[in-house]
Protein backbone atom coordinates (compact mmCIF):
# COMPACT_ATOMS: atom_id res chain seq x y z
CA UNK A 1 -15.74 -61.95 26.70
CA UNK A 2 -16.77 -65.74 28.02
CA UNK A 3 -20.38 -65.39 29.40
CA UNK A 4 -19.81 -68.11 31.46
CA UNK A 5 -16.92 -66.37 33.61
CA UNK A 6 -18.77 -62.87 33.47
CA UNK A 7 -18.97 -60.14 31.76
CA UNK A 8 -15.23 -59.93 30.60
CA UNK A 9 -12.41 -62.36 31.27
CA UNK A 10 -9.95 -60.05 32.32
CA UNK A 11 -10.28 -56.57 33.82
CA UNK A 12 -11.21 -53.90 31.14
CA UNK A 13 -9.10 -50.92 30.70
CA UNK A 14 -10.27 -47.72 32.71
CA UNK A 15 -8.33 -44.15 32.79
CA UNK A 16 -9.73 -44.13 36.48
CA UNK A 17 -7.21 -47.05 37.02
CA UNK A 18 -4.61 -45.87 34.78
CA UNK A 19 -2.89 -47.38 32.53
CA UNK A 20 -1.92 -50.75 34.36
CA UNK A 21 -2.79 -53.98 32.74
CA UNK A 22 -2.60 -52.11 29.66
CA UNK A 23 -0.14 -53.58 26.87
CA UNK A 24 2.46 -51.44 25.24
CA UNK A 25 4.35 -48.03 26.29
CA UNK A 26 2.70 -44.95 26.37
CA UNK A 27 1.62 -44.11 22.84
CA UNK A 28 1.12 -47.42 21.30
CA UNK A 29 -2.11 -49.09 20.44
CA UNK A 30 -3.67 -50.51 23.62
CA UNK A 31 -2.32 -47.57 26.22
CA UNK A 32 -4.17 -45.34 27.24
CA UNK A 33 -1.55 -43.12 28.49
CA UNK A 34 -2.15 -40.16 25.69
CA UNK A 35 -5.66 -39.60 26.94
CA UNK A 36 -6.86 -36.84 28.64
CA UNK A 37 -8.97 -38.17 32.03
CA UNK A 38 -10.24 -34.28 32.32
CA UNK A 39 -10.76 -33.94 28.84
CA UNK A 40 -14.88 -33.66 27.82
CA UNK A 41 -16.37 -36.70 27.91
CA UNK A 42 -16.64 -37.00 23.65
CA UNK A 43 -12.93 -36.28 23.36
CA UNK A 44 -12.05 -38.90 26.21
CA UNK A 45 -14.35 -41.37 23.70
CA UNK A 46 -12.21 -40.48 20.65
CA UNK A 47 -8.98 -40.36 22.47
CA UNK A 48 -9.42 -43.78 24.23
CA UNK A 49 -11.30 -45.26 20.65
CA UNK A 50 -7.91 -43.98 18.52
CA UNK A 51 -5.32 -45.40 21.52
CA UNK A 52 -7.29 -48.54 21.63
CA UNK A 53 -7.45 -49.05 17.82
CA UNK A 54 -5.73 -52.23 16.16
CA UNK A 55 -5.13 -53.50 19.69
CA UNK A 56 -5.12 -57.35 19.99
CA UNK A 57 -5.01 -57.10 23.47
CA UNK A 58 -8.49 -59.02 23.87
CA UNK A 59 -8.44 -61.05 20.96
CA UNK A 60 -12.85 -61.59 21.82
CA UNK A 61 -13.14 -58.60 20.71
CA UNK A 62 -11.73 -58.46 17.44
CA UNK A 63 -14.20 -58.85 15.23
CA UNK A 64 -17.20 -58.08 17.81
CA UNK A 65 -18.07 -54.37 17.49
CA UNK A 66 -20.29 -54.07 20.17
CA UNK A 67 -17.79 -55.44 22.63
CA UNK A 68 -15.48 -53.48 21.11
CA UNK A 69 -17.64 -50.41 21.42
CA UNK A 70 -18.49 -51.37 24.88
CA UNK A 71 -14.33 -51.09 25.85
CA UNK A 72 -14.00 -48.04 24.24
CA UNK A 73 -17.06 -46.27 26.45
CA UNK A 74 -16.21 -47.93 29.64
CA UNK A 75 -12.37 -47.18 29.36
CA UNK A 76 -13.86 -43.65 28.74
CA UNK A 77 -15.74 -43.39 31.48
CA UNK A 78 -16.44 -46.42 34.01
CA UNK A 79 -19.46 -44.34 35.08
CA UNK A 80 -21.11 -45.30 31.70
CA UNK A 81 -21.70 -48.59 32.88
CA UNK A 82 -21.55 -51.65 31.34
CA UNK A 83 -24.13 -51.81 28.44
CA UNK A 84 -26.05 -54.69 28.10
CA UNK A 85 -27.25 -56.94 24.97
CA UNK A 86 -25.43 -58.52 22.47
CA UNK A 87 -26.20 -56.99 19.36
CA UNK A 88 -25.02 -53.89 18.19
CA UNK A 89 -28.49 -52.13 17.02
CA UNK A 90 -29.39 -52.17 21.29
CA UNK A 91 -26.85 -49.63 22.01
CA UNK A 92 -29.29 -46.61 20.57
CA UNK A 93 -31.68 -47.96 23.60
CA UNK A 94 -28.96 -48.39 25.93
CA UNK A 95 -27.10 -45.27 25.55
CA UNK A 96 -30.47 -43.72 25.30
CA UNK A 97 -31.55 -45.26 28.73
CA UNK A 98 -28.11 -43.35 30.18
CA UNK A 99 -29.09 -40.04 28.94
CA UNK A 100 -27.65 -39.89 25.39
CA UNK A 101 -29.00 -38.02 22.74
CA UNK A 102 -29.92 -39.56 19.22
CA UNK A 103 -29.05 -37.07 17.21
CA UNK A 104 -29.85 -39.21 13.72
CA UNK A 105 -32.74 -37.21 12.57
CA UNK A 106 -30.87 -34.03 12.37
CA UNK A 107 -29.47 -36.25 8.99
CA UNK A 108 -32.63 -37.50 7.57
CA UNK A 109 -32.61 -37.64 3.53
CA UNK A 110 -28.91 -38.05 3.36
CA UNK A 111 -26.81 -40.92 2.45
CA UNK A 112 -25.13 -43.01 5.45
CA UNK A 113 -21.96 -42.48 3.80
CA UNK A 114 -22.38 -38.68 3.53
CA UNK A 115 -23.78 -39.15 7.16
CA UNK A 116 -20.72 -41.04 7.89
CA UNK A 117 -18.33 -37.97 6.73
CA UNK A 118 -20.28 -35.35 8.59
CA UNK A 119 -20.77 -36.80 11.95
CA UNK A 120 -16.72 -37.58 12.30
CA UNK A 121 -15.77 -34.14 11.49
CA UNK A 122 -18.87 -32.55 13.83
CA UNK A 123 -18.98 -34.89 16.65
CA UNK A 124 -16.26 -36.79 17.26
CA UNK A 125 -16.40 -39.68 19.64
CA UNK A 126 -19.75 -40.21 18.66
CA UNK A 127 -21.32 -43.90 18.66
CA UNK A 128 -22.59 -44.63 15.01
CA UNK A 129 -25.40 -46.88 15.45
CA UNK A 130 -26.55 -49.20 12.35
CA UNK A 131 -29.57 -51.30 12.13
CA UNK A 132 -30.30 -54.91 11.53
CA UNK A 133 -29.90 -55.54 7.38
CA UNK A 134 -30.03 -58.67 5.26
CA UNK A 135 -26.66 -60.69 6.31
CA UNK A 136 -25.79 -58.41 9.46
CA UNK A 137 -28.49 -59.56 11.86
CA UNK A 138 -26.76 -57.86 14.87
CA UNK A 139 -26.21 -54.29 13.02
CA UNK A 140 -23.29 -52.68 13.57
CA UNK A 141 -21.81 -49.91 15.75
CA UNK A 142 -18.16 -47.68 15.70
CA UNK A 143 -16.80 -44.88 17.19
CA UNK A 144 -16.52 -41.84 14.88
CA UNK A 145 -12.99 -40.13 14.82
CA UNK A 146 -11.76 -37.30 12.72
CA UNK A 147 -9.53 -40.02 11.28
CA UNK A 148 -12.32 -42.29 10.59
CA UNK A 149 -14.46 -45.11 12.59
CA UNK A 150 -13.18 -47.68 15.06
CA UNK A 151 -15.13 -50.17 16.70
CA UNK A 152 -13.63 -53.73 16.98
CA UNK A 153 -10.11 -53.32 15.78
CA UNK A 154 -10.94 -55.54 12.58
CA UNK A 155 -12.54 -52.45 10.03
CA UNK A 156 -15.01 -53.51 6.69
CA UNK A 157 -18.62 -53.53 7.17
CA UNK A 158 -20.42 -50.61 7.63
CA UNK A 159 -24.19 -50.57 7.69
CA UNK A 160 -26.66 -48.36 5.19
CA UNK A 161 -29.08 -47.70 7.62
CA UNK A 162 -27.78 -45.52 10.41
CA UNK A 163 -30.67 -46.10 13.41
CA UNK A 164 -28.40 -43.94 15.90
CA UNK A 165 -25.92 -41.35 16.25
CA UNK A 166 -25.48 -41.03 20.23
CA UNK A 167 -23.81 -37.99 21.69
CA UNK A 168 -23.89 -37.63 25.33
């Protein structure tokens, strides 16, 4: 991402395009090749999230998990759009302004990291929304997976206080 060229530098990845542009045979990190372009929208999320994981391919995103977050839905599904803002806690109004559900209160009273464990075994491609906190002024935001959370490539921080768990 270089806001002065746009809003990426080179052409995001897209299973409407295919898998050109996109590093690595079918099956490694970065191709999209193993996902499913008829497959429910939420399992086109987590397939595209776990083929994109650990891929260096746009080395801006790596450590950005909202930009991250923002490949991962628009490789999805181009029809998404492109969300705006550049903090992660705006995706609950984004998404929400696209038609997605926050589905957070259905957790109220538990634990984020008990939250955490039920969401990516019940809702899988799921976009874990996580406020502003002391030190993380942007919040933070992943992809939930049965295998775990991916958002930027780069893991560590997760937030306590979940503001959003967006389903479509």
């Amino acid at each position: 991402y270089i806001p002065s060229q746009g809003p990426f530098a080179q052409q995001p990845l897209s299973l409407n395009s295919g898998v050109s542009g996109t590093p690595g045979a079918p099956g490694a990190p970065g191709s999209l090749a193993n996902v499913d372009p008829n497959a429910p929208l939420m399992q086109r999320i987590e397939q595209t999230a776990m083929s994109m994981r650990n891929n260096p391919y746009d080395p801006a995103v790596n450590g950005y998990c909202y930009r991250g977050v923002k490949e991962i839905l628009y490789a999805s599904d181009p029809s998404i759009g492109r969300l705006a803002g550049g903090s992660a806690y705006q995706a609950v109004d984004e998404l929400g302004s696209r038609g997605w559900t926050n589905i957070a209160g259905n957790y109220q009273g538990m634990n984020a990291r008990d939250v955490e464990a039920a969401v990516k075994q019940q809702y899988p491609g799921a976009v874990m929304v996580y406020g502003q906190e002391p030190g993380h002024p942007h919040g933070h935001i992943a992809i939930a997976t049965k295998k775990g959370y991916i958002s930027d490539y780069v893991g560590g921080y997760k937030g306590s206080r979940i503001t959003g768990i967006m389903i479509p």
